[in-house]
Protein backbone atom coordinates (compact mmCIF):
# COMPACT_ATOMS: atom_id res chain seq x y z
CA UNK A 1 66.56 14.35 -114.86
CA UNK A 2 67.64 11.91 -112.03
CA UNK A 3 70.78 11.44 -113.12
CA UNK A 4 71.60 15.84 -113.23
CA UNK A 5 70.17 16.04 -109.42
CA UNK A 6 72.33 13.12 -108.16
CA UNK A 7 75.51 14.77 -109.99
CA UNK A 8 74.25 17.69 -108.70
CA UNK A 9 73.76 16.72 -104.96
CA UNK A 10 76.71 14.89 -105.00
CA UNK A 11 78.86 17.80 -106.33
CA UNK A 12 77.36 20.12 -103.62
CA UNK A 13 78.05 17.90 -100.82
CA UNK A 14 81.55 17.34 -102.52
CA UNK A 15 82.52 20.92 -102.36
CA UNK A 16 80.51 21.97 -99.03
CA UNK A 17 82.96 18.94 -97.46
CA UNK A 18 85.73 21.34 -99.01
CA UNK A 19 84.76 24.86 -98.03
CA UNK A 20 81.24 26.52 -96.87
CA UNK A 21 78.63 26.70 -98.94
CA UNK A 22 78.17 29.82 -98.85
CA UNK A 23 81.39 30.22 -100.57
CA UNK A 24 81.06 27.89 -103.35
CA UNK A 25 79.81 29.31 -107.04
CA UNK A 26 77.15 27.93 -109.31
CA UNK A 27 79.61 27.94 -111.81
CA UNK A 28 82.06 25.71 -109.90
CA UNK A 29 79.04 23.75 -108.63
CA UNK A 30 78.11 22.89 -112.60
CA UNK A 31 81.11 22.38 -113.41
CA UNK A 32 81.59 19.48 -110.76
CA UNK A 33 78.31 18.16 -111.40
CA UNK A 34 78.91 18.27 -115.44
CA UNK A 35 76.38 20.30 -115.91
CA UNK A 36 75.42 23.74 -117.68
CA UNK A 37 74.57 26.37 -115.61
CA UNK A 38 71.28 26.81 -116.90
CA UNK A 39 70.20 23.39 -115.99
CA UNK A 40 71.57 24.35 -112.54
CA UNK A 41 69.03 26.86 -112.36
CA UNK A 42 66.40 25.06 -113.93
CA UNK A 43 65.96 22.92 -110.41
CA UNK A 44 67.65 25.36 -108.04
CA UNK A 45 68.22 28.58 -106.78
CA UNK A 46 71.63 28.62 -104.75
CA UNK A 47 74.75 25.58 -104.16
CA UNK A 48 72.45 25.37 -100.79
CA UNK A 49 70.03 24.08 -102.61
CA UNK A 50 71.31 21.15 -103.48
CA UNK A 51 73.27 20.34 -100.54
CA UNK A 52 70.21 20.34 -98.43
CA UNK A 53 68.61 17.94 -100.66
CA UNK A 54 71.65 15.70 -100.43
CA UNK A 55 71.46 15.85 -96.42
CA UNK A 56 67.24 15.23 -96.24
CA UNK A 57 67.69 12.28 -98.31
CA UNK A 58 70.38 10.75 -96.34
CA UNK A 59 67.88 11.60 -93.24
CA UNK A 60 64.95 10.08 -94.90
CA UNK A 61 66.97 7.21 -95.34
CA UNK A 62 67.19 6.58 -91.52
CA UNK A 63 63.48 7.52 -90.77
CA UNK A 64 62.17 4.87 -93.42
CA UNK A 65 64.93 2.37 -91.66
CA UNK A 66 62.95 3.24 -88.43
CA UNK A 67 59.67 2.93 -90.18
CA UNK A 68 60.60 -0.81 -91.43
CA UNK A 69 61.73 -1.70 -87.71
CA UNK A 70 58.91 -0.62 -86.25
CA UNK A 71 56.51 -2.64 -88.41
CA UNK A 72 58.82 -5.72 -88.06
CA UNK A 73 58.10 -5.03 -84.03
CA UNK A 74 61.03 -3.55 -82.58
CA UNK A 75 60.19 -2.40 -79.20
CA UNK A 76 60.56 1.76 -78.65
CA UNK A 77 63.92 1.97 -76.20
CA UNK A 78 65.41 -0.07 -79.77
CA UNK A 79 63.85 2.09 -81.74
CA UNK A 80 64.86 5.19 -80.00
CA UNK A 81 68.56 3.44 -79.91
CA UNK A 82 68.59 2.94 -83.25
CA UNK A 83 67.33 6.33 -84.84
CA UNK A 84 69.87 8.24 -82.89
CA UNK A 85 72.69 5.74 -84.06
CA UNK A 86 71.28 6.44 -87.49
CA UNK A 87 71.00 10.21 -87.21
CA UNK A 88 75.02 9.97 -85.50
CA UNK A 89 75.83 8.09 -88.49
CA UNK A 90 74.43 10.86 -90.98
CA UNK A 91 76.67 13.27 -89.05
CA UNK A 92 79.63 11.35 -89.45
CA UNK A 93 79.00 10.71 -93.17
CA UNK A 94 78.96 14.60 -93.94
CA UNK A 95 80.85 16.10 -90.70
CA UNK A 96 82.63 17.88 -93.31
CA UNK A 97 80.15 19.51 -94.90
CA UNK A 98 78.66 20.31 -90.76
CA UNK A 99 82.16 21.04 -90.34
CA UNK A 100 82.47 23.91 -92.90
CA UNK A 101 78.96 25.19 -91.78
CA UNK A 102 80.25 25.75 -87.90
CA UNK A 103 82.75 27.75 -89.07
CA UNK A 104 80.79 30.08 -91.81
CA UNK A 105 78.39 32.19 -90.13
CA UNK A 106 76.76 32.69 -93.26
CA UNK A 107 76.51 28.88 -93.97
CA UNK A 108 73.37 29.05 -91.03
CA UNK A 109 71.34 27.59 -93.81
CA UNK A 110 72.59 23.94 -93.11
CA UNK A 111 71.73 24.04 -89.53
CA UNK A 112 68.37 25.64 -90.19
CA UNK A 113 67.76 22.58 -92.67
CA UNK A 114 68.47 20.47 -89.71
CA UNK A 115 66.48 22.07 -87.55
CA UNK A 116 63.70 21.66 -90.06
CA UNK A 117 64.46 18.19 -90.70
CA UNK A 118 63.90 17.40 -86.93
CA UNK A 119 60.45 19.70 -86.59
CA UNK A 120 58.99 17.47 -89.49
CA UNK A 121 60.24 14.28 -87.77
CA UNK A 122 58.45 15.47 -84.78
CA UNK A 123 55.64 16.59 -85.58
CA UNK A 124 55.21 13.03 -87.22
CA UNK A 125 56.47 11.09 -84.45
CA UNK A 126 53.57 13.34 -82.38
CA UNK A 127 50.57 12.65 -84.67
CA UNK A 128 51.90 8.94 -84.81
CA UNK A 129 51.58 9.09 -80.19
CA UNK A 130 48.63 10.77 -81.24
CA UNK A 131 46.67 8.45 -83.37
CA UNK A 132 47.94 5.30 -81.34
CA UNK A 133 45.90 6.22 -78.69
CA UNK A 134 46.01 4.26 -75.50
CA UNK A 135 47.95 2.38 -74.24
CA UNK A 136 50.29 4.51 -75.87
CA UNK A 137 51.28 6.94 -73.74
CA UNK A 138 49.00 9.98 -73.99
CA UNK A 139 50.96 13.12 -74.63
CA UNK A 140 50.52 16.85 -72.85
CA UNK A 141 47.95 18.58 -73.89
CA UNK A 142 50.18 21.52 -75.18
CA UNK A 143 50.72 22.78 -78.90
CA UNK A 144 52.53 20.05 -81.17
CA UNK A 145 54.42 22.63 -83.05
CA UNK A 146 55.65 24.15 -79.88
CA UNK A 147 57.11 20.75 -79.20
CA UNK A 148 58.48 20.11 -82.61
CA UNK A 149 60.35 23.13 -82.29
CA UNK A 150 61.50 22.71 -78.96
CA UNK A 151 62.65 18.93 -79.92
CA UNK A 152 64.29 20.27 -83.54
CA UNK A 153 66.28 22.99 -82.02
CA UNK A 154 67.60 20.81 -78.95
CA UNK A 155 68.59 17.70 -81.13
CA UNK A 156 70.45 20.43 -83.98
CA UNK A 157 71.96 21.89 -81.13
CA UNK A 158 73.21 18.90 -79.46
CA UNK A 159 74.93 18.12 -82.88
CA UNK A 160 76.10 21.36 -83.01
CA UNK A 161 77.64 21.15 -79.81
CA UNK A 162 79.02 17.91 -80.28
CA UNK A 163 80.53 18.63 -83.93
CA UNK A 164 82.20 22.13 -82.20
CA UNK A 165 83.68 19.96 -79.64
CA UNK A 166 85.14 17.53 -81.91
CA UNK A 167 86.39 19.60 -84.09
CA UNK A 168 87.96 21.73 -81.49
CA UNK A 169 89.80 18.48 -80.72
CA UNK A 170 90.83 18.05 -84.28
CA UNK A 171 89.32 15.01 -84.86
């Protein structure tokens, strides 16, 4: 079953790079991955799907990267360095598929999976401050998932901002 969702992922992100999501069939989608459609819809529900798999695992890549460096010792300002050169990297590796998804206002499912993606990681990163306890630095005494959110929608933003720019450009 490995093997379909890799084709499967890979296929999505293949022909999101190409054209929005939104606008891409589960028939084409199959057909790419070499797969039936009913094994499509055995694991999934929409080409989205898929995709946002694709882009959480390349994520999750970075975070367990992060984890590893910060049990080797790597001191936070590295650490903080290095996640966002990770997280610039991911961006870079599927700008077209964030590319296609600017431009499709119906494609508001990738940047929501972003946004996601960054509440989880910060809501982890917080229970993490949390648990450390001193002489980590102690945190405000506000709601976590107020912060999560606040921290999710201002880094998806940023990259939307930054991918609108650049593309503008025509780079």
């Amino acid at each position: 079953m490995t093997r379909t969702i890799n084709a499967l992922q890979r296929a999505a992100v293949e022909l999101a790079s190409q054209r929005p999501v939104s606008r891409i069939t589960v028939a084409a989608l199959a057909a790419r991955a070499g797969v039936t459609r009913a094994t499509f819809y055995n694991r999934y529900s929409t080409p989205l799907d898929p995709l946002v798999e694709a882009l959480y695992a390349d994520l999750e890549t970075g975070h367990r990267l992060e984890d590893r460096r910060r049990a080797e010792g790597y001191p936070g300002p590295e650490l903080l360095r290095l996640a966002v050169a990770d997280v610039a990297a991911h961006v870079e590796r599927f700008a077209g598929v964030y590319r296609h998804a600017l431009d499709d206002p119906a494609d508001r499912g990738v940047y929501d999976a972003l946004v996601r993606h960054f509440n989880d990681y910060a809501l982890a990163f917080l229970a993490r401050a949390t648990d450390a306890g001193p002489p980590a630095p102690s945190l405000p005494d506000a709601d976590h998932q107020v912060i999560a959110q606040f921290l999710a929608h201002g880094f998806a933003g940023a990259i939307k901002a930054w991918l609108s720019e650049r593309f503008q450009r025509g780079h």
